[in-house]
C-alpha atoms as a PDB file:
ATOM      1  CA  UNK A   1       0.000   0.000   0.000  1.00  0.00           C
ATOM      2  CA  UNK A   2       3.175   2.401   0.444  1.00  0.00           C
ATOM      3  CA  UNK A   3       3.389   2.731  -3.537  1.00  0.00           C
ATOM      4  CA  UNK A   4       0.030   4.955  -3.394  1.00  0.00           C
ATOM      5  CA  UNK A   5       1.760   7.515  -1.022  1.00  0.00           C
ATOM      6  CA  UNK A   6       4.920   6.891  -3.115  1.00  0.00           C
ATOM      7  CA  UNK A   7       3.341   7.602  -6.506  1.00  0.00           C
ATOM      8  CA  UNK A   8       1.214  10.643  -5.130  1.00  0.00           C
ATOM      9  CA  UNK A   9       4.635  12.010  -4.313  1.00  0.00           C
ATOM     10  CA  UNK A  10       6.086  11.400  -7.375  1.00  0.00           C
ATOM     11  CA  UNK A  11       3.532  12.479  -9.551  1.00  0.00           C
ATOM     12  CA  UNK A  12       3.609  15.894  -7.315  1.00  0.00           C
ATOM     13  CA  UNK A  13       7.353  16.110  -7.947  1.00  0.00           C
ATOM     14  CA  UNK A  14       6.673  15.664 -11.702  1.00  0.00           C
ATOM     15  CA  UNK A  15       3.693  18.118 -12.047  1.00  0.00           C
ATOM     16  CA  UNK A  16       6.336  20.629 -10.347  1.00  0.00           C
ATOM     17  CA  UNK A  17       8.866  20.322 -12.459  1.00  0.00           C
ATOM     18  CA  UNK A  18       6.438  20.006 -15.616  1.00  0.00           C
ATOM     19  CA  UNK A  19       5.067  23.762 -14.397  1.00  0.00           C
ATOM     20  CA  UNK A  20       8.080  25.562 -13.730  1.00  0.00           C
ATOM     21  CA  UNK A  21       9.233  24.437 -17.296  1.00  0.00           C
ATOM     22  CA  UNK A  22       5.883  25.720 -18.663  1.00  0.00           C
ATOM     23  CA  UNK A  23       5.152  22.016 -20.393  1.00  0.00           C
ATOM     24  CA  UNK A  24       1.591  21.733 -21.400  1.00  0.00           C
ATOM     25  CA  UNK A  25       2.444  17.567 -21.256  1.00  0.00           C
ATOM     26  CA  UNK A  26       4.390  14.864 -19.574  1.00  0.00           C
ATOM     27  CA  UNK A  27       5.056  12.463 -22.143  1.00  0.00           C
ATOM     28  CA  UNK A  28       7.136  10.237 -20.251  1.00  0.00           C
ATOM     29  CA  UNK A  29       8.953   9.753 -16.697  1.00  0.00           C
ATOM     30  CA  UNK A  30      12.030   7.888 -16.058  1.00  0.00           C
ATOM     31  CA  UNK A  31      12.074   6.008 -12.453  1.00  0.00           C
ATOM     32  CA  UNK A  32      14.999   3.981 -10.719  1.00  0.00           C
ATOM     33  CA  UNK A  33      13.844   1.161  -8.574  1.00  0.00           C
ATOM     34  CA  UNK A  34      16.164  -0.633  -6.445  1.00  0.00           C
ATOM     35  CA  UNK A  35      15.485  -4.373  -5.902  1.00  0.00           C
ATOM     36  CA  UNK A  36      15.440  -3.678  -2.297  1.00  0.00           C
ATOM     37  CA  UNK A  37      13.100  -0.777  -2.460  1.00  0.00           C
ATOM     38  CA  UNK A  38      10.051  -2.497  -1.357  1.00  0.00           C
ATOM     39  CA  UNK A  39       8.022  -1.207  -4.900  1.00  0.00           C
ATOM     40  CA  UNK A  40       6.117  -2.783  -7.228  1.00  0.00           C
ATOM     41  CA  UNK A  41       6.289  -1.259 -10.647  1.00  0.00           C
ATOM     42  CA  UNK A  42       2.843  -2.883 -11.351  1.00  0.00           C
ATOM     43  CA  UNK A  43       1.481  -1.065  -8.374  1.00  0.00           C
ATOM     44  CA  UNK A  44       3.227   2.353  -9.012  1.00  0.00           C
ATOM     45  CA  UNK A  45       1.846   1.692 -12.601  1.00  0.00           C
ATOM     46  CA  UNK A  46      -1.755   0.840 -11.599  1.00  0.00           C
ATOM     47  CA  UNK A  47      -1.687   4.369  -9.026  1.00  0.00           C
ATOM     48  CA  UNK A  48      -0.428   6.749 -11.299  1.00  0.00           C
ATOM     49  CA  UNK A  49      -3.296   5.803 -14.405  1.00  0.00           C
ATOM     50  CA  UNK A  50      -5.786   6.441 -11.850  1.00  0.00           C
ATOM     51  CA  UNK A  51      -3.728   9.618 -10.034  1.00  0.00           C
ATOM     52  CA  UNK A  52      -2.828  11.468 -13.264  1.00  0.00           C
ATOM     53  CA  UNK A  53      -6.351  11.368 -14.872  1.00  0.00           C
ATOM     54  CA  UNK A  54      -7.019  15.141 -16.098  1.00  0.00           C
ATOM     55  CA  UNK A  55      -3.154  16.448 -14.956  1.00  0.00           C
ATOM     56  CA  UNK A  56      -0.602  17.106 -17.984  1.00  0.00           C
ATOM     57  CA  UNK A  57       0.773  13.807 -16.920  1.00  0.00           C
ATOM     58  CA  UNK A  58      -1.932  11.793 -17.760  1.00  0.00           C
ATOM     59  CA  UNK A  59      -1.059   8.938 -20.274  1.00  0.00           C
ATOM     60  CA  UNK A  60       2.716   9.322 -19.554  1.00  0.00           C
ATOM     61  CA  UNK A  61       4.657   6.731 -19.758  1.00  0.00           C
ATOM     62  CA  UNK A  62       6.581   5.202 -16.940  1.00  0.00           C
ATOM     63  CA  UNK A  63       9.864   3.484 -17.508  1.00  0.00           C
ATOM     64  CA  UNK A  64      11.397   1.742 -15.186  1.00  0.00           C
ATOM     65  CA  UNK A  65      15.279   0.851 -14.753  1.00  0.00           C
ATOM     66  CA  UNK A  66      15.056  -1.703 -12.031  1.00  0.00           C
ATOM     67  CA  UNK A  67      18.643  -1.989  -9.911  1.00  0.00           C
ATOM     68  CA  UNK A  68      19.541  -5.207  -8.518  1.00  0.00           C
ATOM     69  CA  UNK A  69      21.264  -5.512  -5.333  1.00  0.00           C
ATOM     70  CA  UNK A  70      25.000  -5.903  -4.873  1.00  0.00           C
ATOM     71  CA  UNK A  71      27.160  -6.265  -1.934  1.00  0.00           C
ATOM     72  CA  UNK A  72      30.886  -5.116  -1.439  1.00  0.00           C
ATOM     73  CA  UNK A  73      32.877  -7.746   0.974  1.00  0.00           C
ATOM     74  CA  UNK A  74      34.735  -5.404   3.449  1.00  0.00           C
ATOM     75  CA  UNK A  75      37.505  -8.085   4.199  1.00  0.00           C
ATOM     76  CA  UNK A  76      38.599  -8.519   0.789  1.00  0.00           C
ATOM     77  CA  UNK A  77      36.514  -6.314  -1.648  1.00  0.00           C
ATOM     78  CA  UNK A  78      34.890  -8.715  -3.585  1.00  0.00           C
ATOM     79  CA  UNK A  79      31.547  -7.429  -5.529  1.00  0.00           C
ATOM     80  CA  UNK A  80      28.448  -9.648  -5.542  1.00  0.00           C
ATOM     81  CA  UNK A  81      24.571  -9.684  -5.773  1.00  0.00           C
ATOM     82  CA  UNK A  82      23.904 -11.545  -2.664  1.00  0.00           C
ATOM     83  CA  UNK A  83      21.116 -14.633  -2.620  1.00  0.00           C
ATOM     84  CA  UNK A  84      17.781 -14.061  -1.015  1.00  0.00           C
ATOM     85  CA  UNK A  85      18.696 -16.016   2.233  1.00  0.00           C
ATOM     86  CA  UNK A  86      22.536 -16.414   1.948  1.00  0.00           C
ATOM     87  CA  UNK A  87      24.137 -12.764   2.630  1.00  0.00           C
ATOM     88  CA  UNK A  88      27.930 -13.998   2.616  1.00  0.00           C
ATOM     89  CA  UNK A  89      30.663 -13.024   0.865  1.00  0.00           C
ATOM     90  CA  UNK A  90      30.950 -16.112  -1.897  1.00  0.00           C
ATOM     91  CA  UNK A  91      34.597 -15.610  -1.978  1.00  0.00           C
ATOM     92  CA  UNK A  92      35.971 -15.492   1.613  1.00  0.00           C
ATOM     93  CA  UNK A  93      32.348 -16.059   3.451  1.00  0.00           C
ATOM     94  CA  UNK A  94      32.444 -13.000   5.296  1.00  0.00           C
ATOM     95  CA  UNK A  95      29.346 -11.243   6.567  1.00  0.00           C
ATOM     96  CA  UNK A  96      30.840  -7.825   6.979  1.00  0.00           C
ATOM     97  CA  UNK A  97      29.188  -6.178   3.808  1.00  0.00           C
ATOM     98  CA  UNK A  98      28.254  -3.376   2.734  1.00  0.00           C
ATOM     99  CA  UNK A  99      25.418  -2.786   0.470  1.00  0.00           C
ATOM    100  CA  UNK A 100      26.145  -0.679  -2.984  1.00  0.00           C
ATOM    101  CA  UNK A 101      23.138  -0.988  -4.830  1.00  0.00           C
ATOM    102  CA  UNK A 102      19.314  -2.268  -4.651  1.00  0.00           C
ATOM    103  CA  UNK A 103      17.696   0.280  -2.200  1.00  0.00           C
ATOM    104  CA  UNK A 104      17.637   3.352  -4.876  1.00  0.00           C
ATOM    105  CA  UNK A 105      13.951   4.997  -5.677  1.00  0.00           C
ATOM    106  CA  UNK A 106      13.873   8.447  -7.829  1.00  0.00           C
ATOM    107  CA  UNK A 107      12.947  10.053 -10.522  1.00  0.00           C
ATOM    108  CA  UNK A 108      15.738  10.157 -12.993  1.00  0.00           C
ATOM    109  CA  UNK A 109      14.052  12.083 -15.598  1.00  0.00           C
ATOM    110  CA  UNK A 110      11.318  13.650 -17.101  1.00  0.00           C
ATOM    111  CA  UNK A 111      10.182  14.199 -20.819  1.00  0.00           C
ATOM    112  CA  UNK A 112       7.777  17.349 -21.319  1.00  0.00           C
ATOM    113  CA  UNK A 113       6.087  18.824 -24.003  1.00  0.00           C
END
C-alpha cells in the first residue's frame, strides 16, 4: 500500500517540475527502482493511471530501470549480488558487507512537451 503515497509524491514532484518548465504535457517519466526498495512497478503503474487522470501527466509513460542488489565484501573487496537467504561473501564467506546498490527509488528524468 506504500506505492500509493509513493506515486502521489512522485507524480507531485513531476507536475512541479512540468510547471516551472511551462510544459503543457508529460510524455514520459524515467524512475529507478532498487530491488530492495520495497516497490512494485505494477502497483506504481496501476496508481499513477488512476492519479494522473485530467493532470498534464496523464497517459505518460513510466519506464522503469530496475537496480539489482550488490554487496561489497569489506575483508577482501569482492563485488556480488547476494542470494535471497545467503548474505555472505561467496569468496571469503564473510558477513561484513556493505550494500552498494538495490535500495535506490527516484525520478531520474522527465520528458515534457
Amino acid at each position: 500500500m506504500h506505492e500509493m503515497a509513493i506515486t502521489r509524491s512522485m507524480l507531485d514532484l513531476v507536475l512541479g517540475e512540468a510547471a516551472k518548465a511551462e510544459a503543457s504535457k508529460v510524455t514520459m517519466i524515467n524512475i529507478v527502482l532498487g530491488e530492495m526498495s520495497g516497490v512494485v512497478d505494477r502497483c506504481v503503474q496501476f496508481y499513477f493511471d488512476y492519479m494522473s487522470k485530467d493532470t498534464p501527466a496523464e497517459g505518460a509513460e513510466l519506464c522503469f530501470r530496475n537496480v539489482p542488489k550488490k554487496a561489497r565484501c569489506r575483508k577482501c573487496g569482492n563485488i556480488f549480488s547476494p542470494g535471497d537467504i545467503c548474505w555472505s561473501c561467496d569468496k571469503c564467506q564473510s558477513l561484513e558487507l556493505e550494500i552498494i546498490s538495490g535500495n535506490e527509488l527516484y525520478v531520474e528524468s522527465i520528458e515534457v512537451e
